[in-house]
Protein backbone atom coordinates (compact mmCIF):
# COMPACT_ATOMS: atom_id res chain seq x y z
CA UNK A 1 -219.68 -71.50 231.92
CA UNK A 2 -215.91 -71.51 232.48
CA UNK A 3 -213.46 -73.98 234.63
CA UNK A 4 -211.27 -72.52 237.19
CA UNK A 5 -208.62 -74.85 238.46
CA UNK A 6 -206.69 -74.39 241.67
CA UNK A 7 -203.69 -76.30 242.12
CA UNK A 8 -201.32 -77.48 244.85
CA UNK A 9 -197.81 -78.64 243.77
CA UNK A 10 -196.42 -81.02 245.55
CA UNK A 11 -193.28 -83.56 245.15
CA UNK A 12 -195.16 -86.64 243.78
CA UNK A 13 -198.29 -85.06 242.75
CA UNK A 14 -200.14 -81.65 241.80
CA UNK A 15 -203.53 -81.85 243.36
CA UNK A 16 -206.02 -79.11 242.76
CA UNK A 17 -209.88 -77.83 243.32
CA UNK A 18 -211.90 -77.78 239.93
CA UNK A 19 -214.38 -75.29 240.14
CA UNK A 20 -216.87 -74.79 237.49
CA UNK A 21 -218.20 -71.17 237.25
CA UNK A 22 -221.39 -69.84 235.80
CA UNK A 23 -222.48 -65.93 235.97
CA UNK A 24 -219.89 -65.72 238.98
CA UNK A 25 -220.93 -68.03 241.35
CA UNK A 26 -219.15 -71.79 241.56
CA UNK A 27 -221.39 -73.91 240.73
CA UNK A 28 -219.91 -77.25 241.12
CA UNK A 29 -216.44 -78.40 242.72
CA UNK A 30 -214.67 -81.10 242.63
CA UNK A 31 -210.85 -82.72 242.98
CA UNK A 32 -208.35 -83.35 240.88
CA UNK A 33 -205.11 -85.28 240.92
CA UNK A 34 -201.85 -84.65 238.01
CA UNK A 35 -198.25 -85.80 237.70
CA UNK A 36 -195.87 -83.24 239.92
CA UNK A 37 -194.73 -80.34 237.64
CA UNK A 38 -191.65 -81.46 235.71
CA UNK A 39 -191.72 -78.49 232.85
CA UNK A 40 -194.14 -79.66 230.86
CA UNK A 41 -192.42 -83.04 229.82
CA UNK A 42 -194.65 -85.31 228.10
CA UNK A 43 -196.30 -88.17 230.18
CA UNK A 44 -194.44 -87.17 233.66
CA UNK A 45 -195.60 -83.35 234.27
CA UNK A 46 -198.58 -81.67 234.81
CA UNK A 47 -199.12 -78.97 232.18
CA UNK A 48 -198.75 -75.25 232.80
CA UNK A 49 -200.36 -72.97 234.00
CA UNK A 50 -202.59 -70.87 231.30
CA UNK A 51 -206.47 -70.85 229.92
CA UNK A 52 -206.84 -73.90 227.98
CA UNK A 53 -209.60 -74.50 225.43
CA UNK A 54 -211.58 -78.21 226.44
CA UNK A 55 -213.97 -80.01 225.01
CA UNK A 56 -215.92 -83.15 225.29
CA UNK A 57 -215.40 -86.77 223.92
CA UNK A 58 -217.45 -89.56 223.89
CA UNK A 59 -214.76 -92.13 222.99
CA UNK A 60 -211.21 -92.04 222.10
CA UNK A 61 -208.46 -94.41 221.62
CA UNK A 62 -207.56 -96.04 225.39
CA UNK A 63 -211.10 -94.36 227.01
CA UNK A 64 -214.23 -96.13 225.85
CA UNK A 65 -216.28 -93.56 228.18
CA UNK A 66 -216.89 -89.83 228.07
CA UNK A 67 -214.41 -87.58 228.54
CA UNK A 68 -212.90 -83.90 227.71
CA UNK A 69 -209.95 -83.03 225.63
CA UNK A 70 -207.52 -79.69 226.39
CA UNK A 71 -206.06 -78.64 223.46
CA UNK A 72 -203.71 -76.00 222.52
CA UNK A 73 -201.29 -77.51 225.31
CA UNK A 74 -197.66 -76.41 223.94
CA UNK A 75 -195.57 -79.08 222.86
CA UNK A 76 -197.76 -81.73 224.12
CA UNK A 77 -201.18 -83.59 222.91
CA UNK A 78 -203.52 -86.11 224.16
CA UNK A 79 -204.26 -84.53 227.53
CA UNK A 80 -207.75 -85.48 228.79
CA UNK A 81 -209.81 -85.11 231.85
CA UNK A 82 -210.86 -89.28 232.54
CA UNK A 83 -211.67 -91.61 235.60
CA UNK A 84 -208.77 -92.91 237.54
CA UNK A 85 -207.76 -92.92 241.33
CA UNK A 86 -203.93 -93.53 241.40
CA UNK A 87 -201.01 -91.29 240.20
CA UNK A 88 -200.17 -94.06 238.07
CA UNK A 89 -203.24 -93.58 236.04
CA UNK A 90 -202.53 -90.45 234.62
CA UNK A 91 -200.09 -89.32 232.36
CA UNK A 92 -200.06 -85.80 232.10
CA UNK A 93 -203.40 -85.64 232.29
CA UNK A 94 -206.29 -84.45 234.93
CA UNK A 95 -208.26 -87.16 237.23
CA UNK A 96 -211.36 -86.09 238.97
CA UNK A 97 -212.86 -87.08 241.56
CA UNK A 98 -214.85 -85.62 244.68
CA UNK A 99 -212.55 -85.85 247.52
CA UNK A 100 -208.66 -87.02 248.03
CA UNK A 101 -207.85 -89.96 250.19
CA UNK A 102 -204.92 -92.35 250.54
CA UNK A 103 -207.29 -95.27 248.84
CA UNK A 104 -204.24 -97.68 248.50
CA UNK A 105 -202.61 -96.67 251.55
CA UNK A 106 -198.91 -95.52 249.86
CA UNK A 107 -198.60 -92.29 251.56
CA UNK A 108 -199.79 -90.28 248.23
CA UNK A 109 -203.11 -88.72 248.13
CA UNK A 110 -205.49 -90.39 245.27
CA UNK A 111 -208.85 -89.05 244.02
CA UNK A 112 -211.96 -90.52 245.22
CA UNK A 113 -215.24 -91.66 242.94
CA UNK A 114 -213.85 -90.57 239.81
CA UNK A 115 -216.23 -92.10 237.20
CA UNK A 116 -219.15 -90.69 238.87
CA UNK A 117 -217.63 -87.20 239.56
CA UNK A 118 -216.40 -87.33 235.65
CA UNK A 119 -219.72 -88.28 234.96
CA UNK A 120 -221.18 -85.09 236.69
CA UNK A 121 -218.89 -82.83 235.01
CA UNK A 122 -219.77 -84.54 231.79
CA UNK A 123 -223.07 -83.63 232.27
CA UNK A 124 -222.71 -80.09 234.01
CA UNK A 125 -220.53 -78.54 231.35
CA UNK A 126 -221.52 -77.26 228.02
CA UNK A 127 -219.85 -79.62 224.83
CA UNK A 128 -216.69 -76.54 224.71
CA UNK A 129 -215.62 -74.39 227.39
CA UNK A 130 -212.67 -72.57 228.81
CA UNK A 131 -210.31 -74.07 232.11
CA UNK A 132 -207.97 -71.63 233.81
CA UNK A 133 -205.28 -73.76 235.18
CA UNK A 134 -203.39 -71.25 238.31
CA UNK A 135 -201.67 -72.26 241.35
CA UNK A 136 -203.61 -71.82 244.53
């Protein structure tokens, strides 16, 4: 099984389609929501573009709740996949969720029943795997 991630950049935001793969055929798709691409800095930009190693976590410092970890990102660490709706719940890392909508009514695009869609992909997805992270 691999992870194919589709993303849209936008000013505020880089919002992509999470597709999860197995012997060619998608699988299971969902949303996800990232800080705006601002060259990789830590906490403000999305991280770029390549095939990242991820794994899952049942706990880690700040997530009491399964989760995945992407490592190998360069220069940066502690990016996760985890629950969360706003922009301002992620910081440089990937929300999920299984549709975008303007939940607090700001004008930005947020992602929609995140725990349960994490939970999904928690389940779905074998314990390591490999996410392609390309523009759309």
């Amino acid at each position: 099984m691999t992870v194919e991630i589709l993303r849209t950049y936008q000013e505020k935001e880089t919002l992509s389609t999470l597709n999860v793969i197995d012997g060619g055929k998608i699988i299971f798709s969902c949303k996800g929501l990232e800080p705006p691409d601002k060259g990789n800095a830590h906490n403000i930009s999305c991280i770029p573009e390549a095939v990242y190693s991820v794994s899952k976590e049942v706990t880690s410092k700040g997530h009491e709740y399964p989760h995945f970890r992407v490592a190998n990102v360069k220069d940066r660490a502690g990016i996760l996949w985890h629950s969360g709706n706003y922009f301002k719940d992620t910081l440089g890392c990937l929300l999920v969720g299984d549709s975008f909508g303007d939940r607090n009514k700001d004008g930005v695009l947020d992602v929609l029943n995140s725990r349960i869609t994490l939970q999904k992909l928690y389940n779905l997805l074998p314990d390591k795997f490999q996410a392609t992270y390309k523009k759309k």
